[in-house]
PDB file of N, CA and C in Angstrom:
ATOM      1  N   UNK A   1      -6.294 -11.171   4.589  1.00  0.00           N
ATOM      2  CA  UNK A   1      -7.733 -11.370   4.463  1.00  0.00           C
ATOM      3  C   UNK A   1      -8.320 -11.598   5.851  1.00  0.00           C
ATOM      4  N   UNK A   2      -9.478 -10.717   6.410  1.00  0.00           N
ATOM      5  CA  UNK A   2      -9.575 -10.746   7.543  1.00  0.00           C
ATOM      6  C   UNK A   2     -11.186 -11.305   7.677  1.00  0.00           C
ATOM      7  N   UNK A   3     -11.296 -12.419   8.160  1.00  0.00           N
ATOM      8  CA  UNK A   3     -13.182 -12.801   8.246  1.00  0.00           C
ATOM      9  C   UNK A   3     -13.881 -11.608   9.263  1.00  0.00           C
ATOM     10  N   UNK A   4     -15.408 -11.267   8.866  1.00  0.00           N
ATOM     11  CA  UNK A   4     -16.096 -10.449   9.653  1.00  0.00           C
ATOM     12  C   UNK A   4     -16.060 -11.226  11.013  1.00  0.00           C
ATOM     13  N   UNK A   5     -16.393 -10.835  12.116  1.00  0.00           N
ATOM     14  CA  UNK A   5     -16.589 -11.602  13.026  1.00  0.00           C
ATOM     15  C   UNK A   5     -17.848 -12.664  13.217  1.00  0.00           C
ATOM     16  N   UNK A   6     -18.844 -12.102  12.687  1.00  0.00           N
ATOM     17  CA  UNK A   6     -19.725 -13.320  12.857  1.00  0.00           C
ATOM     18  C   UNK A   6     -19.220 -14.550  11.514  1.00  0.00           C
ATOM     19  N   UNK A   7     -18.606 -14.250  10.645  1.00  0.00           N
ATOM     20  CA  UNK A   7     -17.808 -15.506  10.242  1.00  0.00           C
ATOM     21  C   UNK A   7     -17.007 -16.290  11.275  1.00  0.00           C
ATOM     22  N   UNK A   8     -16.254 -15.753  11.881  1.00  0.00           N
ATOM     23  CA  UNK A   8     -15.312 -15.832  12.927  1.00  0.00           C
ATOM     24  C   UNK A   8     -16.102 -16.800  13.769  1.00  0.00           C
ATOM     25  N   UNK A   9     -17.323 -16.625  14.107  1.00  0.00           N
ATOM     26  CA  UNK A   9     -17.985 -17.197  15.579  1.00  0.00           C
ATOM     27  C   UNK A   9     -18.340 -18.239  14.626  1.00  0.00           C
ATOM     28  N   UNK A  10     -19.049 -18.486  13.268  1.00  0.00           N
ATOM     29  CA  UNK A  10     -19.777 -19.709  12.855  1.00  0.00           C
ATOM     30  C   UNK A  10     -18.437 -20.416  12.686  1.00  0.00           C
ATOM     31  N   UNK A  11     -17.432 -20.049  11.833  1.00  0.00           N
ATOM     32  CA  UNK A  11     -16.312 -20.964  12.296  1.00  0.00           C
ATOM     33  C   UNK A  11     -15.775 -21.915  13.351  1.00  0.00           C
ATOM     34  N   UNK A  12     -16.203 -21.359  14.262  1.00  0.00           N
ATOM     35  CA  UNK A  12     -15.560 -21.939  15.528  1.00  0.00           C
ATOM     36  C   UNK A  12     -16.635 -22.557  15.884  1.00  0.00           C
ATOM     37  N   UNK A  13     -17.693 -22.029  15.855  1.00  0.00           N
ATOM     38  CA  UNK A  13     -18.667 -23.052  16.010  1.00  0.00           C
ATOM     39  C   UNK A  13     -18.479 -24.417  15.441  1.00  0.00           C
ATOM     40  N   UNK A  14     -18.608 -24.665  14.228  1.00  0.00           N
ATOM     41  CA  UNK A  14     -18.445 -25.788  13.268  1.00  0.00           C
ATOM     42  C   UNK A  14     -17.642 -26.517  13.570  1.00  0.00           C
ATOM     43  N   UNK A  15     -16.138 -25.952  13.963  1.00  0.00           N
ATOM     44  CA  UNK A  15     -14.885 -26.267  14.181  1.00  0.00           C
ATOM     45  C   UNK A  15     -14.597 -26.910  12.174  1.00  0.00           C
ATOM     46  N   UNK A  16     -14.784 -25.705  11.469  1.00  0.00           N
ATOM     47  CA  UNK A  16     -13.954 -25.476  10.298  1.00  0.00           C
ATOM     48  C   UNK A  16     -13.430 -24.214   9.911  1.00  0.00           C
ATOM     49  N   UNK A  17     -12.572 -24.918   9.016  1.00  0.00           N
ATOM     50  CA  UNK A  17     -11.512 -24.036   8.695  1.00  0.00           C
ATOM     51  C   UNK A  17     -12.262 -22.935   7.197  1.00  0.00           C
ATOM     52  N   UNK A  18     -12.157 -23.993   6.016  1.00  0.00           N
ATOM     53  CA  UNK A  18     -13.001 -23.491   4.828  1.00  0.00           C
ATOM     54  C   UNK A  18     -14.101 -23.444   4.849  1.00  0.00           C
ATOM     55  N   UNK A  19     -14.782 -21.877   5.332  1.00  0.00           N
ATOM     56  CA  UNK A  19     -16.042 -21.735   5.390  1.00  0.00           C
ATOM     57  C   UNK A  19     -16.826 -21.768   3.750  1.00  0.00           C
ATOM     58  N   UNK A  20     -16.043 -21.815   2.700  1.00  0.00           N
ATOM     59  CA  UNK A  20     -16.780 -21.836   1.955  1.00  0.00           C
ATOM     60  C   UNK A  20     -17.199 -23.239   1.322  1.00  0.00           C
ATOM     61  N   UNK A  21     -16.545 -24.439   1.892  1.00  0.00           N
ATOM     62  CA  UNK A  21     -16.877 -25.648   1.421  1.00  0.00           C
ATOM     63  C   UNK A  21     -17.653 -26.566   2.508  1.00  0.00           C
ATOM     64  N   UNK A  22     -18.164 -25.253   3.717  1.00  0.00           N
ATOM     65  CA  UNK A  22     -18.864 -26.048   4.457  1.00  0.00           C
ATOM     66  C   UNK A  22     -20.122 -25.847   3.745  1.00  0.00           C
ATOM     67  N   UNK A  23     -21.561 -26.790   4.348  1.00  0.00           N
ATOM     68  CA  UNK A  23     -22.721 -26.793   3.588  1.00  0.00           C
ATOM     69  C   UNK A  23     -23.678 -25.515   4.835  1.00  0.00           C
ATOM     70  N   UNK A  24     -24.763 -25.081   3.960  1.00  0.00           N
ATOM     71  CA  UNK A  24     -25.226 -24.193   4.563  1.00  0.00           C
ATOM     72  C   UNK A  24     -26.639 -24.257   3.978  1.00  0.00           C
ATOM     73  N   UNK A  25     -27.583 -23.474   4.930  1.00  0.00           N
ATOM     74  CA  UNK A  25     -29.025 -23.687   4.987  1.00  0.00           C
ATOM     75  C   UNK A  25     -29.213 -21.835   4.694  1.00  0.00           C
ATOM     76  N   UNK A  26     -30.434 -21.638   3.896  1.00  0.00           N
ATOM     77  CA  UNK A  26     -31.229 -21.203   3.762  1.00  0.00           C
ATOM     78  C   UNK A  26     -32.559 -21.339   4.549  1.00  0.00           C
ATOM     79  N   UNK A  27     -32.982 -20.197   4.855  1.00  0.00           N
ATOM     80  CA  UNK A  27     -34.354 -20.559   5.883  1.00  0.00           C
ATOM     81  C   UNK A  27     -35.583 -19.115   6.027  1.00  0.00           C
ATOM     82  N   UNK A  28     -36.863 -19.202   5.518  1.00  0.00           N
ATOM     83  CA  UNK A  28     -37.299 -18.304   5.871  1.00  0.00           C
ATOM     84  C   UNK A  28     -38.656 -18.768   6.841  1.00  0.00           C
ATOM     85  N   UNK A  29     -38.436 -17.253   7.870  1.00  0.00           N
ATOM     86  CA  UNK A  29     -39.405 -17.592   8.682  1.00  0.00           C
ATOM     87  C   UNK A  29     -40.426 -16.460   8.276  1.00  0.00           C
ATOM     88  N   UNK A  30     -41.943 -16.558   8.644  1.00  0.00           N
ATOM     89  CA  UNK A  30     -43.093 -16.154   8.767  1.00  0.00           C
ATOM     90  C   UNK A  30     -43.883 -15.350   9.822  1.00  0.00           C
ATOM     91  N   UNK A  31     -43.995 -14.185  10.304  1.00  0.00           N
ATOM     92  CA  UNK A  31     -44.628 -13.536  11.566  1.00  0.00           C
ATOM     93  C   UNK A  31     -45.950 -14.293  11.452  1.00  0.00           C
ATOM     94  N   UNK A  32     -46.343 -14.576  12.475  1.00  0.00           N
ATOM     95  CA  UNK A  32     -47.892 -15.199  13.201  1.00  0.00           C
ATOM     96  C   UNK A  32     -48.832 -13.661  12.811  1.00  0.00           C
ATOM     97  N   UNK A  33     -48.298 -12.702  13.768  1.00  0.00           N
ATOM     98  CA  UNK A  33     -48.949 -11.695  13.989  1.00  0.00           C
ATOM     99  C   UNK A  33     -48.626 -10.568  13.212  1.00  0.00           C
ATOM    100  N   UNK A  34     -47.367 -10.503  12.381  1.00  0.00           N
ATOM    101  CA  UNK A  34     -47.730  -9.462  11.512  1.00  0.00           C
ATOM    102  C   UNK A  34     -47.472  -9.206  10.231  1.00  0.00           C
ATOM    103  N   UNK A  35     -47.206  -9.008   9.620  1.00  0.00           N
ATOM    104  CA  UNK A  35     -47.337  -9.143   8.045  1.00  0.00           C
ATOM    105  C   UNK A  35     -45.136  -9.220   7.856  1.00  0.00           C
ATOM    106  N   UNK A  36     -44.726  -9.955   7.698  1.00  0.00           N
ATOM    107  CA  UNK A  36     -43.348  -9.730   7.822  1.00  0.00           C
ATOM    108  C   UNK A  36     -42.558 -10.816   7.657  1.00  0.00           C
ATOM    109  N   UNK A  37     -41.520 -10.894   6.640  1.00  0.00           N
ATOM    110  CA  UNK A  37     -40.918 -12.645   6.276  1.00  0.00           C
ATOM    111  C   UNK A  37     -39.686 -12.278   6.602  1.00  0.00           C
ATOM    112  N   UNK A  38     -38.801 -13.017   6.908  1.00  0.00           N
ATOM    113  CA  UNK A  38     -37.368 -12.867   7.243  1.00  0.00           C
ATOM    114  C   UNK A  38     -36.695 -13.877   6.482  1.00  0.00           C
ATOM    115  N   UNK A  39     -35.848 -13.767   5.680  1.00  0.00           N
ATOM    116  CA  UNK A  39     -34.894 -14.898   5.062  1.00  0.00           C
ATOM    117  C   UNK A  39     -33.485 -14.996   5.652  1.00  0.00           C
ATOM    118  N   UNK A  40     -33.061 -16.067   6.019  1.00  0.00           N
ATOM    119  CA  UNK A  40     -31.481 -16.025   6.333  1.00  0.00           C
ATOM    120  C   UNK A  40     -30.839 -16.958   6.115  1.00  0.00           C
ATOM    121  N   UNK A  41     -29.642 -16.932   6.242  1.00  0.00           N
ATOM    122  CA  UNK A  41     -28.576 -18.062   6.150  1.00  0.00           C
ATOM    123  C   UNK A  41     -27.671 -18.594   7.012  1.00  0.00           C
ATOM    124  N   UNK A  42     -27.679 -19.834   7.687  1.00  0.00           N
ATOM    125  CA  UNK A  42     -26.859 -20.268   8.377  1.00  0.00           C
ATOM    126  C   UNK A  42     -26.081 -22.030   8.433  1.00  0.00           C
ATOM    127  N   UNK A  43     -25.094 -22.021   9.419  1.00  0.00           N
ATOM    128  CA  UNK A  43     -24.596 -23.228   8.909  1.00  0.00           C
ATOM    129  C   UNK A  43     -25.600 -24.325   9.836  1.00  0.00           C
ATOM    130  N   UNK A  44     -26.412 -23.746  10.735  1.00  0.00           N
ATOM    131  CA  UNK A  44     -27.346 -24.337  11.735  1.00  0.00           C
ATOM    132  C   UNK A  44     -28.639 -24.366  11.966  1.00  0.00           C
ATOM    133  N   UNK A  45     -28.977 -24.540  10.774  1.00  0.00           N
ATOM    134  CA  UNK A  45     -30.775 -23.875  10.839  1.00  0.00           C
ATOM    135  C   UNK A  45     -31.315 -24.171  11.972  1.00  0.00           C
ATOM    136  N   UNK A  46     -31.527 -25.152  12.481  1.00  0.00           N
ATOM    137  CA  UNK A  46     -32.367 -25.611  13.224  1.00  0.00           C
ATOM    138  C   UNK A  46     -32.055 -24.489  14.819  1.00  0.00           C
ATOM    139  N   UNK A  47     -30.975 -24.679  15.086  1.00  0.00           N
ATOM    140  CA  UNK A  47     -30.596 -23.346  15.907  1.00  0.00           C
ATOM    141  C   UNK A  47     -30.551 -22.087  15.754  1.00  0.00           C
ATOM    142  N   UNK A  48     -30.499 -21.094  14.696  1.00  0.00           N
ATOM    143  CA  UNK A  48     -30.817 -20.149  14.548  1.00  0.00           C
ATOM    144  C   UNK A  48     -32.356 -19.799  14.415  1.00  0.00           C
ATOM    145  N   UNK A  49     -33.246 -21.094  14.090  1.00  0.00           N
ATOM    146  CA  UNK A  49     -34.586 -20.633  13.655  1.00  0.00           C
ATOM    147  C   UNK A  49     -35.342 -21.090  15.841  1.00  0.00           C
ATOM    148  N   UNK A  50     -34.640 -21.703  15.988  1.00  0.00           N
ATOM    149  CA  UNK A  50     -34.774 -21.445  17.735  1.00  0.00           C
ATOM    150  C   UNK A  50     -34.159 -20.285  18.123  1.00  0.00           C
ATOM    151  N   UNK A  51     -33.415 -19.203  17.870  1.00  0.00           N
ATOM    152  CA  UNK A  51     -33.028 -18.246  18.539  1.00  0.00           C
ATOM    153  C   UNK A  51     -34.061 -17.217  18.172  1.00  0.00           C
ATOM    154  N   UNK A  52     -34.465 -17.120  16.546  1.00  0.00           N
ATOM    155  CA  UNK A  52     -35.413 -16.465  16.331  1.00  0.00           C
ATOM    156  C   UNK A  52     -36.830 -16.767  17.197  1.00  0.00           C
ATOM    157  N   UNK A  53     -37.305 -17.637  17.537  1.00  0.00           N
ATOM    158  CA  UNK A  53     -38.282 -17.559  18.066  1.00  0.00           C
ATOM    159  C   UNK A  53     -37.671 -17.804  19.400  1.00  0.00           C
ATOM    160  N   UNK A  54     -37.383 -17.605  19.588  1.00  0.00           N
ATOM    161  CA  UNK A  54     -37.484 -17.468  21.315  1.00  0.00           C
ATOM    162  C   UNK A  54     -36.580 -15.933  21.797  1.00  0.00           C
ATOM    163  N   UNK A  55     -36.309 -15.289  20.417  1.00  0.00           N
ATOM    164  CA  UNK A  55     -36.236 -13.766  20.495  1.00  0.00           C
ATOM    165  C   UNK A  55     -34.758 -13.191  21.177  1.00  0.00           C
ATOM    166  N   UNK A  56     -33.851 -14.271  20.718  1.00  0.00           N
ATOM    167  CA  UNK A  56     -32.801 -13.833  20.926  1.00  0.00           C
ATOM    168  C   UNK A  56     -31.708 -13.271  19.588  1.00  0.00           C
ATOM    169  N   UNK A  57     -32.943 -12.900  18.899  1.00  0.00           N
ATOM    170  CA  UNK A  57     -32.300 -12.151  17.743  1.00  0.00           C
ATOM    171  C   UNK A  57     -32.929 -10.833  17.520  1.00  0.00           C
ATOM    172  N   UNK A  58     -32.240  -9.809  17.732  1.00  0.00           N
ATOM    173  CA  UNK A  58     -32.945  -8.475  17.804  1.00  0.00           C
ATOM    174  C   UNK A  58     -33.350  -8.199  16.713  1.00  0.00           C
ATOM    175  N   UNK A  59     -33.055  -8.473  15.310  1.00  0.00           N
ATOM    176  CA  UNK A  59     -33.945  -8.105  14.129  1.00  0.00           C
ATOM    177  C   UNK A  59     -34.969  -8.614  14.334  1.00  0.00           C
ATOM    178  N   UNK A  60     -35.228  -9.918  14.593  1.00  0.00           N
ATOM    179  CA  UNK A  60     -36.543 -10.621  14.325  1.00  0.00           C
ATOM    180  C   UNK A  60     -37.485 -10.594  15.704  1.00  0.00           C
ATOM    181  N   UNK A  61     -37.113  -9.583  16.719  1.00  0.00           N
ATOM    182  CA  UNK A  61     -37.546 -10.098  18.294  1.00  0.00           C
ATOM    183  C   UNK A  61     -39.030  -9.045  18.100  1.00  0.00           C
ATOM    184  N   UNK A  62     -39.268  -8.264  17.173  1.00  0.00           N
ATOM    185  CA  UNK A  62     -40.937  -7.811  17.906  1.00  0.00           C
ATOM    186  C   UNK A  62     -41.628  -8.584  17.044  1.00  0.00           C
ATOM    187  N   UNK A  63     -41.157  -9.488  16.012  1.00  0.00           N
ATOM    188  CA  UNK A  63     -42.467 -10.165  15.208  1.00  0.00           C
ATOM    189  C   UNK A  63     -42.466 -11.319  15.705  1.00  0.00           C
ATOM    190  N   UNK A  64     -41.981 -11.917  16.520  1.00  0.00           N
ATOM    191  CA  UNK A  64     -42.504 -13.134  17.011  1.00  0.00           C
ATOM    192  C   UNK A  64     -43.845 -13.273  17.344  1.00  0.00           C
ATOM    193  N   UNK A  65     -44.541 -14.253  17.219  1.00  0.00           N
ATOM    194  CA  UNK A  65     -43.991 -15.782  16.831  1.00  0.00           C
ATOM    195  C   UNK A  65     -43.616 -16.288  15.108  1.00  0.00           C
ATOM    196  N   UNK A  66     -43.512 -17.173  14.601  1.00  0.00           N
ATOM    197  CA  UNK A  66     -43.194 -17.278  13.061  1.00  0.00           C
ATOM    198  C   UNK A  66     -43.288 -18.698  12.990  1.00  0.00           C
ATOM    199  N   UNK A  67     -43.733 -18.753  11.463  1.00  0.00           N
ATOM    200  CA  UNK A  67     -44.224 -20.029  11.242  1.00  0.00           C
ATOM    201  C   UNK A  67     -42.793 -20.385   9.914  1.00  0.00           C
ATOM    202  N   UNK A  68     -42.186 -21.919   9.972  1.00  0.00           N
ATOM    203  CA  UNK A  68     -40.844 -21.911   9.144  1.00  0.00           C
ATOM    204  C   UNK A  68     -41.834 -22.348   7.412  1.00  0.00           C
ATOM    205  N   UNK A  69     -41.531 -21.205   6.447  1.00  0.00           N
ATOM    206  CA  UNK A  69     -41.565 -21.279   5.615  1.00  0.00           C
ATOM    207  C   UNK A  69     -40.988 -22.644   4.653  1.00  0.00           C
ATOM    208  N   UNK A  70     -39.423 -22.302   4.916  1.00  0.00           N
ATOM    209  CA  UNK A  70     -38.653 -23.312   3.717  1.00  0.00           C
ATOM    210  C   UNK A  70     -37.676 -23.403   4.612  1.00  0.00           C
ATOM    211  N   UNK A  71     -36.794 -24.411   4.680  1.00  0.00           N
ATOM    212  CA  UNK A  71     -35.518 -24.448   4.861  1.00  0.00           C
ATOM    213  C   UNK A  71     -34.719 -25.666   4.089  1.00  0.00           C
ATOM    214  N   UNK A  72     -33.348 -24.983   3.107  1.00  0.00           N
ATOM    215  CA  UNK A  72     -33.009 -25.377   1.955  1.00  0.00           C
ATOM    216  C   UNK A  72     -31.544 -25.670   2.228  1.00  0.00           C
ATOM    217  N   UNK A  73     -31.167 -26.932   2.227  1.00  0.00           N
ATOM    218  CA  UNK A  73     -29.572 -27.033   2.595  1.00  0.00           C
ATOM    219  C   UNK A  73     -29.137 -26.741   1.007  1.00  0.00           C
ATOM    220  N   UNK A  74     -27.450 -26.413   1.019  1.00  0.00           N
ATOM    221  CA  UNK A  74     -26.669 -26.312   0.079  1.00  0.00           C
ATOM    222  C   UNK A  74     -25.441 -26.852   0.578  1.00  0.00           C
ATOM    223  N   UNK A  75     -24.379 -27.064  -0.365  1.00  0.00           N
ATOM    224  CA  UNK A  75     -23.168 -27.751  -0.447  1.00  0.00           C
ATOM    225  C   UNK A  75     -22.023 -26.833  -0.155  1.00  0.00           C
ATOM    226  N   UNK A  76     -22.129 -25.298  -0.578  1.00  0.00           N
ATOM    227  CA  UNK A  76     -21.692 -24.410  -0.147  1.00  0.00           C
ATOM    228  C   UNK A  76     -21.986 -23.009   0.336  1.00  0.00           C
ATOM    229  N   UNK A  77     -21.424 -22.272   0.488  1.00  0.00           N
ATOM    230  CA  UNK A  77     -22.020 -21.013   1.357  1.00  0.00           C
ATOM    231  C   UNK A  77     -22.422 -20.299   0.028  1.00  0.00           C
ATOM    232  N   UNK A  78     -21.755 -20.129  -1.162  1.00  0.00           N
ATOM    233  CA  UNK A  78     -21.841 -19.341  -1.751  1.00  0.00           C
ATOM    234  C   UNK A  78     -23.345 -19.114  -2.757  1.00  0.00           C
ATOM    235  N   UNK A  79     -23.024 -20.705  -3.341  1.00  0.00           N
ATOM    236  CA  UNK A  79     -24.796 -21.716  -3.395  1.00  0.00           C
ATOM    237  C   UNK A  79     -25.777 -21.197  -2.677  1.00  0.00           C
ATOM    238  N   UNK A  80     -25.665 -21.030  -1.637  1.00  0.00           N
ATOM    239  CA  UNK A  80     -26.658 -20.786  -0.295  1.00  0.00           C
ATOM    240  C   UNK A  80     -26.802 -19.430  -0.546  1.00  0.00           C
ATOM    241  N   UNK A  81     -25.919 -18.297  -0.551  1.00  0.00           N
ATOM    242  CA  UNK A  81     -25.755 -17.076  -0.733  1.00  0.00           C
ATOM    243  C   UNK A  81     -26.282 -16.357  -1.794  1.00  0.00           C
ATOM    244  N   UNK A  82     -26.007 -17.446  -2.933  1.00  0.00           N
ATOM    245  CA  UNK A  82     -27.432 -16.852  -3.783  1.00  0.00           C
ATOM    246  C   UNK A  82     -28.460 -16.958  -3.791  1.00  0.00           C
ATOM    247  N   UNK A  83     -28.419 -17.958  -3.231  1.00  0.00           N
ATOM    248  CA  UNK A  83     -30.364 -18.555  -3.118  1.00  0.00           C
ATOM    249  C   UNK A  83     -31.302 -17.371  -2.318  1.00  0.00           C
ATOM    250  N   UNK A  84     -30.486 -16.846  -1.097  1.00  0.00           N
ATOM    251  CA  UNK A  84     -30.454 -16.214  -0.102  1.00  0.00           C
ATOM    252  C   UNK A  84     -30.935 -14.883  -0.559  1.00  0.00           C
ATOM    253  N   UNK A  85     -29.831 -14.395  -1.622  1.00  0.00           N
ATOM    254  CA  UNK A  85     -30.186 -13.200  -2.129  1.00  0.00           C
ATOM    255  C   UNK A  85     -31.895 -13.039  -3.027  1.00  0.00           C
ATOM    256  N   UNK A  86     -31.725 -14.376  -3.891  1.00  0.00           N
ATOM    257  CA  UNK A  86     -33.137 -14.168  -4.497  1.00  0.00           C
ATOM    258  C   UNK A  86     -34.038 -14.547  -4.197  1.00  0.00           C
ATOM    259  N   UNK A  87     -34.273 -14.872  -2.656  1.00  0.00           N
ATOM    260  CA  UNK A  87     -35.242 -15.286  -2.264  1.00  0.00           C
ATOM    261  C   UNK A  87     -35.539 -13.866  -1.261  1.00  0.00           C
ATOM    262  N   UNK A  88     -34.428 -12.553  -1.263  1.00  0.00           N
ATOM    263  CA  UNK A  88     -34.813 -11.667  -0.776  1.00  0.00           C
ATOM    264  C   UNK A  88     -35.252 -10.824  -1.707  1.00  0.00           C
ATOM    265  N   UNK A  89     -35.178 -11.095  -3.070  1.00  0.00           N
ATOM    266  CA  UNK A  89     -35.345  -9.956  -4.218  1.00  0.00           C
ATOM    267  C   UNK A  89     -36.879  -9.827  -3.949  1.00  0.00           C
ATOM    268  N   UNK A  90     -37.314  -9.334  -4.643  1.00  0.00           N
ATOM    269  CA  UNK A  90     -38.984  -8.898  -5.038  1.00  0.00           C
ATOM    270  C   UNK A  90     -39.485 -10.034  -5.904  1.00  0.00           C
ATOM    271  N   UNK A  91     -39.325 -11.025  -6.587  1.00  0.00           N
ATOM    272  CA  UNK A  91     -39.984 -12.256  -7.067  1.00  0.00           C
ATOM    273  C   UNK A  91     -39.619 -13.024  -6.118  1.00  0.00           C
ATOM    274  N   UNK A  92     -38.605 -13.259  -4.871  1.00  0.00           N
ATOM    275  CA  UNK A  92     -38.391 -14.187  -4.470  1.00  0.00           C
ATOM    276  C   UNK A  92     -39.598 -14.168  -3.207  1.00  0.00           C
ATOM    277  N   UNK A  93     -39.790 -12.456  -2.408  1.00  0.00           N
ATOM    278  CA  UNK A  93     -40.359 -12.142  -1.604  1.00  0.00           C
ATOM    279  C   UNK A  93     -41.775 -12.735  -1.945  1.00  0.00           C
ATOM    280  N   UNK A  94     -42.068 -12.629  -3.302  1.00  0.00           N
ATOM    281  CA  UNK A  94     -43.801 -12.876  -3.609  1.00  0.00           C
ATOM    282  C   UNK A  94     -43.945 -14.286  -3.663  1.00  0.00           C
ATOM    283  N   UNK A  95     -43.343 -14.686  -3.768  1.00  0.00           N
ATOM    284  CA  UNK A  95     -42.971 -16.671  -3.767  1.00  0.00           C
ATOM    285  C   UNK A  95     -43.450 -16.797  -2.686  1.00  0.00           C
ATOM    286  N   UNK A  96     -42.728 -16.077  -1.562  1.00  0.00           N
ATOM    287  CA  UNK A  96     -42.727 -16.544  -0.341  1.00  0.00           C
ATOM    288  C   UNK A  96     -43.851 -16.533   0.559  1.00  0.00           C
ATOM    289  N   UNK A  97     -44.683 -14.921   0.151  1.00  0.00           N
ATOM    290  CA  UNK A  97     -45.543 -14.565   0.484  1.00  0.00           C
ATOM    291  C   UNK A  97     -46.713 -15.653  -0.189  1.00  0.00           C
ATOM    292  N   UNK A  98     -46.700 -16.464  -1.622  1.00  0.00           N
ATOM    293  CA  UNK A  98     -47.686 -16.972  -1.668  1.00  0.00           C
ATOM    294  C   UNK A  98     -47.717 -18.298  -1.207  1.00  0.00           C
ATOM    295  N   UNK A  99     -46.385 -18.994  -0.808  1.00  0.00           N
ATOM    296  CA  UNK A  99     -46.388 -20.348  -0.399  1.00  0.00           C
ATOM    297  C   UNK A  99     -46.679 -19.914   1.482  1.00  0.00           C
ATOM    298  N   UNK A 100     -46.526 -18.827   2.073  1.00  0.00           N
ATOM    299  CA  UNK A 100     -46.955 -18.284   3.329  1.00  0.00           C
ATOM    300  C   UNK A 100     -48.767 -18.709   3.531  1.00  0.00           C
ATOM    301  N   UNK A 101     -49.121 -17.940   2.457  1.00  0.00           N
ATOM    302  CA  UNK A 101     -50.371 -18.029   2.118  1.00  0.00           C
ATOM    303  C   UNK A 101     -51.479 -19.269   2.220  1.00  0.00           C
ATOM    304  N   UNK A 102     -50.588 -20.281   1.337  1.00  0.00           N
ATOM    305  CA  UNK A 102     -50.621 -21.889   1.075  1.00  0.00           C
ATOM    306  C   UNK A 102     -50.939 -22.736   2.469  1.00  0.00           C
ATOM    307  N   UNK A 103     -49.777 -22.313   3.009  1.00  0.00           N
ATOM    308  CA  UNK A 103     -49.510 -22.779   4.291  1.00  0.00           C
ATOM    309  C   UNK A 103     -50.606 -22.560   5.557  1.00  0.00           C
ATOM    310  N   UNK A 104     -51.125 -20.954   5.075  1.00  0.00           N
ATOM    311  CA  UNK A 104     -51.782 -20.545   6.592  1.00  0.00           C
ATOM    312  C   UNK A 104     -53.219 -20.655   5.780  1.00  0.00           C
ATOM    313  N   UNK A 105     -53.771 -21.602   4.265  1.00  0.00           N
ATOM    314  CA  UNK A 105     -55.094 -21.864   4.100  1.00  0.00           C
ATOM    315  C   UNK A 105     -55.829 -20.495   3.376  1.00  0.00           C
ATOM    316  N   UNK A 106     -54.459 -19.873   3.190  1.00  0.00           N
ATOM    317  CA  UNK A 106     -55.435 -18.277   2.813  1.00  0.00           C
ATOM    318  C   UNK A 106     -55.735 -18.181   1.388  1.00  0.00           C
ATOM    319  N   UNK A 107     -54.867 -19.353   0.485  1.00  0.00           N
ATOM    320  CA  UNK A 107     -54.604 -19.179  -1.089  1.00  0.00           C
ATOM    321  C   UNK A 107     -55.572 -20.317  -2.080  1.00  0.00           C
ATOM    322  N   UNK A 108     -56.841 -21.261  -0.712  1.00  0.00           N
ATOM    323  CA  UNK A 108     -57.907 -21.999  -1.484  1.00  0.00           C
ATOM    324  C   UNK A 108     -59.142 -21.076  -1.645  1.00  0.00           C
TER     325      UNK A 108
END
């Protein structure tokens, strides 16, 4: 059984072994400037949602800046992994888009 490599790097990061009984965050961020939500998962929110804005993540580097939507700890990756998924589905996306909304005063 071979981990992808970016398993590989959050591993070592953490300094654990069972990535699946470590706890993990859910997090979506918000473009300022253009219509565009990003959801992800990591064992470090608070550092990955600094790499995103300061654009050291090439998916997310032309919509900067972003405003943090949600960020949702879990107990395990897998927990997290679903959340992850349905918060990328199409009901999860419109959630997001209306608590976006909420947030930036657009939904009184």
């Amino acid at each position: 059984f071979a981990l992808p490599p970016r398993w590989r790097t959050c591993l070592r990061q953490a300094g654990a072994l069972d990535f699946c009984a470590m706890s993990c965050s859910v997090y979506a961020l918000s473009s300022t400037t253009r219509n565009y939500i990003y959801v992800g998962l990591s064992l470090n929110a608070q550092e990955r949602i600094s790499r995103h804005q300061e654009g050291r993540e090439r998916t997310t580097r032309p919509y900067r800046p972003f405003i943090v939507l949600l960020v949702e700890e879990f107990g395990d990756r897998p927990s997290a992994r679903a959340r992850e998924k349905q918060l990328k589905s199409g009901v999860g996306k419109a959630y997001l888009r209306e608590l976006r909304d909420v947030l930036l005063n657009k939904g009184a």
